[in-house]
N, C-alpha and C. Protein backbone atom coordinates (compact mmCIF):
# COMPACT_ATOMS: atom_id res chain seq x y z
N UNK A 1 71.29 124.28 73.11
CA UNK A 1 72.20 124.02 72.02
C UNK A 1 71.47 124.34 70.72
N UNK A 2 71.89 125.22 69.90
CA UNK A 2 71.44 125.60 69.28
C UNK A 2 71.76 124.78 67.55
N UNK A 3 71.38 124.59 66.41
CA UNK A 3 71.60 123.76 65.33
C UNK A 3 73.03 123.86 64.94
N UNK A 4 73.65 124.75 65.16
CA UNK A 4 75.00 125.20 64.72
C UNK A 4 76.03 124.44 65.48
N UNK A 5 75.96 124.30 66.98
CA UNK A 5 76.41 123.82 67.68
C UNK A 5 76.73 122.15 67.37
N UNK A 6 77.51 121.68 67.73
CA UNK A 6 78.35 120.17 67.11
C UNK A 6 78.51 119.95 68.90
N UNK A 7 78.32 118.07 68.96
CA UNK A 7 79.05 117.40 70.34
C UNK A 7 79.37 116.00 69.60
N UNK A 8 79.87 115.38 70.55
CA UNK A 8 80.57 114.55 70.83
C UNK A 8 79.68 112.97 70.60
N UNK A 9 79.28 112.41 70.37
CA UNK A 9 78.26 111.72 71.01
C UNK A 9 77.82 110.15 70.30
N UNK A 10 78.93 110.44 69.34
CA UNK A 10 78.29 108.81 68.30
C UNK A 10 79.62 107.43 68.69
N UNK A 11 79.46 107.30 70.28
CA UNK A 11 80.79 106.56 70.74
C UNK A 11 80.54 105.27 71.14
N UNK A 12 79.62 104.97 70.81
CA UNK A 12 78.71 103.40 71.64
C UNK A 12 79.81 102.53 71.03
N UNK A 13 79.82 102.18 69.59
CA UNK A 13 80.52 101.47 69.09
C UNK A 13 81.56 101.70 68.29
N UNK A 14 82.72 101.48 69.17
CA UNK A 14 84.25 101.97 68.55
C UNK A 14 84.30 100.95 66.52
N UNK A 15 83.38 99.99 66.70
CA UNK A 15 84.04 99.50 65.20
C UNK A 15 82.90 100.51 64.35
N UNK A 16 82.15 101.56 64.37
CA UNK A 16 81.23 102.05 63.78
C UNK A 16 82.31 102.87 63.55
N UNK A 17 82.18 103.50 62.34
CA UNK A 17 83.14 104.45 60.74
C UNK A 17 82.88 105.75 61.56
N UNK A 18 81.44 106.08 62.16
CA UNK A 18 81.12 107.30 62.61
C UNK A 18 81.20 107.39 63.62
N UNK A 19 81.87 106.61 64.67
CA UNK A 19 82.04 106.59 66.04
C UNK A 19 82.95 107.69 66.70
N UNK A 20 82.35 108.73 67.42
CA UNK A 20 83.86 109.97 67.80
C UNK A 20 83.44 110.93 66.70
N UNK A 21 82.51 111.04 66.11
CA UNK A 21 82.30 112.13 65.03
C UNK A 21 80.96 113.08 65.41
N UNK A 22 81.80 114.46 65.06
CA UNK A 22 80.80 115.07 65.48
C UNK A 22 79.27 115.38 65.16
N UNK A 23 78.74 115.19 66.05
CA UNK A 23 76.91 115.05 65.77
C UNK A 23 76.53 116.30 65.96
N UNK A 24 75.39 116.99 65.11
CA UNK A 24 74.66 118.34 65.08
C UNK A 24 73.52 117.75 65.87
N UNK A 25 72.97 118.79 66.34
CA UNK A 25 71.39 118.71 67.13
C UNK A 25 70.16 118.16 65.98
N UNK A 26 69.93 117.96 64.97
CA UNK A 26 69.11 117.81 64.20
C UNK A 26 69.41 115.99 63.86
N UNK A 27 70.67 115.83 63.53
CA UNK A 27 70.96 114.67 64.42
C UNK A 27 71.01 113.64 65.23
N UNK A 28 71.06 113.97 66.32
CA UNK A 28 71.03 113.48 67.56
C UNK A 28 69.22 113.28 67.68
N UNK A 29 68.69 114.59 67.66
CA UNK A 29 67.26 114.53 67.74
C UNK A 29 66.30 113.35 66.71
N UNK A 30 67.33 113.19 65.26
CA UNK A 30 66.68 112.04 64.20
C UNK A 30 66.98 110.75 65.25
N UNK A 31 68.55 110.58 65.46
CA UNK A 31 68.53 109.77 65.93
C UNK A 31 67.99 108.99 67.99
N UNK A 32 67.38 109.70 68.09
CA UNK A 32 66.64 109.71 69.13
C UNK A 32 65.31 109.11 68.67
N UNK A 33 64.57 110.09 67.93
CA UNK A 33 63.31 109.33 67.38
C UNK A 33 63.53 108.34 67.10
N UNK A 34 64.50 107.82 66.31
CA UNK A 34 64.43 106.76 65.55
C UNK A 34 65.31 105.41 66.98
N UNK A 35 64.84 105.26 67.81
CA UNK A 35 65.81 104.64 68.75
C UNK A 35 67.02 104.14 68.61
N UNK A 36 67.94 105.93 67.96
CA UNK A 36 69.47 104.89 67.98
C UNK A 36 70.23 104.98 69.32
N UNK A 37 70.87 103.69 69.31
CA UNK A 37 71.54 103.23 70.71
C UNK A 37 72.13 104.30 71.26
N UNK A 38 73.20 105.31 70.25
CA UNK A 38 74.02 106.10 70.46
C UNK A 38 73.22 107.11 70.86
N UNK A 39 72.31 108.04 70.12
CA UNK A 39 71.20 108.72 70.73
C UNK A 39 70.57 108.61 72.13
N UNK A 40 70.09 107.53 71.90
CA UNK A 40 69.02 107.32 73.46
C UNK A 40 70.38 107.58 74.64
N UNK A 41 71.62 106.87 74.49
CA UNK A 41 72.44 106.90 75.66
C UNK A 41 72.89 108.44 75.92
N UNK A 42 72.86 109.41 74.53
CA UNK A 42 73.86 110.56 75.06
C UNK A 42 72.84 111.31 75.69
N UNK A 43 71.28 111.36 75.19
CA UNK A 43 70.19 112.12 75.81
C UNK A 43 70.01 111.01 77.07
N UNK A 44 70.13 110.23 77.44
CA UNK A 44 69.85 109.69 79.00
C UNK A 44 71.02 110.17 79.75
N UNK A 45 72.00 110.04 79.52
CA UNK A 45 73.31 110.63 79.87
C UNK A 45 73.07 112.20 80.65
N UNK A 46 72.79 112.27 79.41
CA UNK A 46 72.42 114.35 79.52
C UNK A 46 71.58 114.74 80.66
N UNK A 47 70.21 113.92 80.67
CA UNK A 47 69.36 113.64 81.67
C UNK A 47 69.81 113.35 82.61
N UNK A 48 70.52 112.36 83.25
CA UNK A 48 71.05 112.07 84.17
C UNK A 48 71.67 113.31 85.19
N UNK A 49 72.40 113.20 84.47
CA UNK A 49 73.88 114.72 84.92
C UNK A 49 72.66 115.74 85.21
N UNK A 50 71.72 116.06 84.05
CA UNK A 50 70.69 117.46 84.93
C UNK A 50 69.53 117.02 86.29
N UNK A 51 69.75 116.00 86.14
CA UNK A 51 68.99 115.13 87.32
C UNK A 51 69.82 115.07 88.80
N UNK A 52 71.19 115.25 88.58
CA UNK A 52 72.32 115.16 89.79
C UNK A 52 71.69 116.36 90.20
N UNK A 53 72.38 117.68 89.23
CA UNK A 53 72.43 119.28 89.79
C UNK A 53 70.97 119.10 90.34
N UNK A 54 70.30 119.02 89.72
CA UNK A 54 68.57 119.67 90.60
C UNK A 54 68.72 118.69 91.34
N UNK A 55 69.15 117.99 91.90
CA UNK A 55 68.75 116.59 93.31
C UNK A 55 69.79 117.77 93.99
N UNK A 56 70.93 118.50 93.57
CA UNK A 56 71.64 119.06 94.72
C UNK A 56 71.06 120.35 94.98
N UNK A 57 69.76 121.13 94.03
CA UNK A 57 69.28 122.52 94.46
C UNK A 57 68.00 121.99 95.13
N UNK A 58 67.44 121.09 94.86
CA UNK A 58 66.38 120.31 96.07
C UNK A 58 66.86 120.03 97.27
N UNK A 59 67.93 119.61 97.56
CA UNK A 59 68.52 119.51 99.20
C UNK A 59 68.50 120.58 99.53
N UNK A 60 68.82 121.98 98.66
CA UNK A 60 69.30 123.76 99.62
C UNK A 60 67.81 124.13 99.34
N UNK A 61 66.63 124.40 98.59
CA UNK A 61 65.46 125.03 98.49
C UNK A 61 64.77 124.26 97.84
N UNK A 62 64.55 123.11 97.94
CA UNK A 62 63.29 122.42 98.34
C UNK A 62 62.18 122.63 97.27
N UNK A 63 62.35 122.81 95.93
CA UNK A 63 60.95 123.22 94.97
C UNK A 63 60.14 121.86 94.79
N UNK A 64 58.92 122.30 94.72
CA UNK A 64 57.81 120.90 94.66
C UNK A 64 57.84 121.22 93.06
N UNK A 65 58.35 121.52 91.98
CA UNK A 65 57.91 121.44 90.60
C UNK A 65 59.51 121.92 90.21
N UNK A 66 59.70 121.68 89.08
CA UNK A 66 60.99 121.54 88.23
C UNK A 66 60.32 122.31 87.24
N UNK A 67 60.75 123.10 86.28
CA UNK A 67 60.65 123.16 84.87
C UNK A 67 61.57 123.22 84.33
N UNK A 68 61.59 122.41 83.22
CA UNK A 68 62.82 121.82 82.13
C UNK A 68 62.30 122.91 80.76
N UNK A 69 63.00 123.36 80.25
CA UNK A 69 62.66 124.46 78.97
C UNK A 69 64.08 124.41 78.38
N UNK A 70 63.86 125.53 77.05
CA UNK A 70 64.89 125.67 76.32
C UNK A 70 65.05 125.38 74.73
N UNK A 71 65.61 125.49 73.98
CA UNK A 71 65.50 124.65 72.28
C UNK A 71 65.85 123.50 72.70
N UNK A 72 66.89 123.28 73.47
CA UNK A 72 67.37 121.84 73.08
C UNK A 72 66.70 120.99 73.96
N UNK A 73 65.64 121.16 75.45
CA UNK A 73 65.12 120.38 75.83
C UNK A 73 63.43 120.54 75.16
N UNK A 74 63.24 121.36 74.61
CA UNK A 74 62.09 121.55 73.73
C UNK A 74 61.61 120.68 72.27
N UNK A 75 62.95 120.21 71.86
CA UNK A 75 63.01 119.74 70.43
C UNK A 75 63.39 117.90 70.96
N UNK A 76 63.55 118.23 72.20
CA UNK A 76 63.51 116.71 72.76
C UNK A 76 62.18 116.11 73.20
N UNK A 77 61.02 115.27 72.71
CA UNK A 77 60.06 115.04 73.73
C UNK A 77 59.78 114.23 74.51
N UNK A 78 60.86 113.36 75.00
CA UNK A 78 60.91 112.40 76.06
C UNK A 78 62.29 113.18 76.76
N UNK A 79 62.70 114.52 76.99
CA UNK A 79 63.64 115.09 77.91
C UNK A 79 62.93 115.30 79.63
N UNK A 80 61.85 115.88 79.59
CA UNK A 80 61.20 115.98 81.04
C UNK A 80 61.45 114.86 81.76
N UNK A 81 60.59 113.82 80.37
CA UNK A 81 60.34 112.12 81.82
C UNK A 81 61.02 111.99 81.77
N UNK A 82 63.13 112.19 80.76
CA UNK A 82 63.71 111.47 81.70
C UNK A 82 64.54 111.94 82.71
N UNK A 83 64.31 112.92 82.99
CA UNK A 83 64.71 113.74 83.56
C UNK A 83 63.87 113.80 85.33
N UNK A 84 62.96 113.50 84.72
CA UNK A 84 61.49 113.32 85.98
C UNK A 84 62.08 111.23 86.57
N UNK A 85 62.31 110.76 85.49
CA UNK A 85 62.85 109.10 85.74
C UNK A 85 64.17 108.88 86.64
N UNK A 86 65.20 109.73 86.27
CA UNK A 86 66.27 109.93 86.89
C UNK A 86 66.29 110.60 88.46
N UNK A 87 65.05 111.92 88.69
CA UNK A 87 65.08 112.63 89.78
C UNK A 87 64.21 111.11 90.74
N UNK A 88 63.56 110.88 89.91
CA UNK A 88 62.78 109.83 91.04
C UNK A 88 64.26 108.88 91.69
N UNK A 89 64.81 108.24 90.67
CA UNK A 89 65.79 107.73 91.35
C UNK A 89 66.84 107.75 92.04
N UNK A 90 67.01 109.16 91.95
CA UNK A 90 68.13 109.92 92.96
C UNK A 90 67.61 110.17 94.42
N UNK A 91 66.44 110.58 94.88
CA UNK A 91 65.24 110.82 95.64
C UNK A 91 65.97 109.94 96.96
N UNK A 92 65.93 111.07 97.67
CA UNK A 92 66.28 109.87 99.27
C UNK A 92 65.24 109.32 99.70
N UNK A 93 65.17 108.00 100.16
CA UNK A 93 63.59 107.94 101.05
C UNK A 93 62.99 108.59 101.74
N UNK A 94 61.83 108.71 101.64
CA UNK A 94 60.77 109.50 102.34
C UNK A 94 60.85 110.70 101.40
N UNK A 95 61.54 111.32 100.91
CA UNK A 95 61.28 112.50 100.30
C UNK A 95 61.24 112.47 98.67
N UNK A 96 59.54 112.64 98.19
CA UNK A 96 59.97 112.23 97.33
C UNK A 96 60.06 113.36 96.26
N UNK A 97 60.72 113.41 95.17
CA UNK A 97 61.28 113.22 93.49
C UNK A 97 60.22 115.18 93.41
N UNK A 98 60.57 116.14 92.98
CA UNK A 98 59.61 117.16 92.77
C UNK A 98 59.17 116.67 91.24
N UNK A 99 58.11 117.12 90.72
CA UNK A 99 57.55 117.04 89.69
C UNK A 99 58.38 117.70 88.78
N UNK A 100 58.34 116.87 87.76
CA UNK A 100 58.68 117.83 86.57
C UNK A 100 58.13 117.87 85.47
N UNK A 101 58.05 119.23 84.84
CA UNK A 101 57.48 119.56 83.65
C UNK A 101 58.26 120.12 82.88
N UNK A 102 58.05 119.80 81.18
CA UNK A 102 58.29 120.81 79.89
C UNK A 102 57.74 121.86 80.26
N UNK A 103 58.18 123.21 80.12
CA UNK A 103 57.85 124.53 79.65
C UNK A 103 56.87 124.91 78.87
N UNK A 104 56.28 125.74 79.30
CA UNK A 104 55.33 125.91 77.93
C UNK A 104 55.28 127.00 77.02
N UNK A 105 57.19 127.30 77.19
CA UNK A 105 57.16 128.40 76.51
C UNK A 105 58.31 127.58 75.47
N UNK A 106 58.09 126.17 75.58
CA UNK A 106 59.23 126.17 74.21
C UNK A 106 59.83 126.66 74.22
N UNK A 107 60.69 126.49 73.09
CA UNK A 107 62.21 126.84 72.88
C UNK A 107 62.86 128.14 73.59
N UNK A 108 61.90 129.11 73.29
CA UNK A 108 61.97 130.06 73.78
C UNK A 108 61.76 130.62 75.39
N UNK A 109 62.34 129.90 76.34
CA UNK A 109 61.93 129.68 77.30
C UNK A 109 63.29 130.61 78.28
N UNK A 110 64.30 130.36 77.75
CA UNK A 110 65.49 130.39 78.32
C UNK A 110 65.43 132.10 77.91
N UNK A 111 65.22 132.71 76.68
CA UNK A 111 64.99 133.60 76.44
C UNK A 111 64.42 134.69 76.95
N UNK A 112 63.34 134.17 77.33
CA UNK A 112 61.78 134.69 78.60
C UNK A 112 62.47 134.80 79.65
N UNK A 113 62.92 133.75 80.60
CA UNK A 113 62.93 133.23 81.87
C UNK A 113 64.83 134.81 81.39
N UNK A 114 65.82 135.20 81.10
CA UNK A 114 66.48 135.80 81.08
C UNK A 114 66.16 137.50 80.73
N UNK A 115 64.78 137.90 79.97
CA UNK A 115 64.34 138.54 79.71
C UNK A 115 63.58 139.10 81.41
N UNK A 116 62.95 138.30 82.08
CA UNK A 116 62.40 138.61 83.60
C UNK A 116 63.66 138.79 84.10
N UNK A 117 64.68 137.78 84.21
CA UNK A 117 65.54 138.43 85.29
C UNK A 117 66.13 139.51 84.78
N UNK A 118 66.30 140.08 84.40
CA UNK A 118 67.07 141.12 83.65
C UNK A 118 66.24 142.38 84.22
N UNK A 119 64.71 142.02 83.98
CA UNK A 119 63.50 143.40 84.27
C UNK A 119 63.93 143.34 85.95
N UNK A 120 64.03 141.89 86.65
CA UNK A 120 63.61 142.13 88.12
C UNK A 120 64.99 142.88 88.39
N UNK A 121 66.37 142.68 88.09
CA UNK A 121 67.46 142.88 87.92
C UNK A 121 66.97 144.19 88.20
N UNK A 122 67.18 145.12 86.92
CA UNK A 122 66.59 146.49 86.54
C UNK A 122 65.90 147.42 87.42
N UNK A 123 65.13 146.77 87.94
CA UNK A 123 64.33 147.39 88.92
C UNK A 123 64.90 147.63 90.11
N UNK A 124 66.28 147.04 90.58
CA UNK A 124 66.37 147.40 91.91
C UNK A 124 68.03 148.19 92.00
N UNK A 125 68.75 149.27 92.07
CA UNK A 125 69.94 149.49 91.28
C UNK A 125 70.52 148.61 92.84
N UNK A 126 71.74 148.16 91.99
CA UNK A 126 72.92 147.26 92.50
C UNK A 126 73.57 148.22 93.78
């Protein structure tokens, strides 16, 4: 999500003036640092839901490491663990949780990681 981009996300408390109004990424990210209620829940939220999908591409191929990248999980710095907090708890017994890591290509990650597929793409005609 890029700065331009607007969501949904200031809904904790219906008697709050700004409740249902749209929040920018710069935003959300102040209010994260700063532990607002509304913040912490829409980024745990967010976490969560990306914690389902990878618990369902771990049941079909099985990766021992995760990487989480991107601007908007880049400009987050508690997005991995919770993301790594959530996979632990989805985790069937006995098998546990794959690791996860931030990127270390920052923001620019999604960029890279589309830039390779594109070359491996390229290389083989359709």
């Amino acid at each position: 999500m890029s700065a331009g981009h607007r969501v949904r996300t200031r809904d904790v408390d219906a008697s709050d003036p700004d409740a249902g109004a749209p929040v920018g990424y710069d935003d959300l990210r102040q209010g994260l640092l700063a532990d607002e209620e509304w913040a912490v829940q829409a980024v745990d939220r967010t976490c969560h839901r990306l914690a389902v999908a990878i618990t369902g591409v771990r049941e079909l191929l099985h990766p021992g490491t995760v990487v989480v990248g991107g601007g908007f999980a880049a400009g987050l710095p508690v997005f991995a663990d919770l993301v790594a907090h959530h996979l632990a708890a989805l985790a069937r017994p006995g098998v546990p949780a794959p690791v996860v890591r931030a990127s270390l290509m920052g923001p620019l990650s999604t960029l890279h990681g589309a830039v390779a597929l594109a070359r491996l793409l390229g290389s083989d005609p359709l």
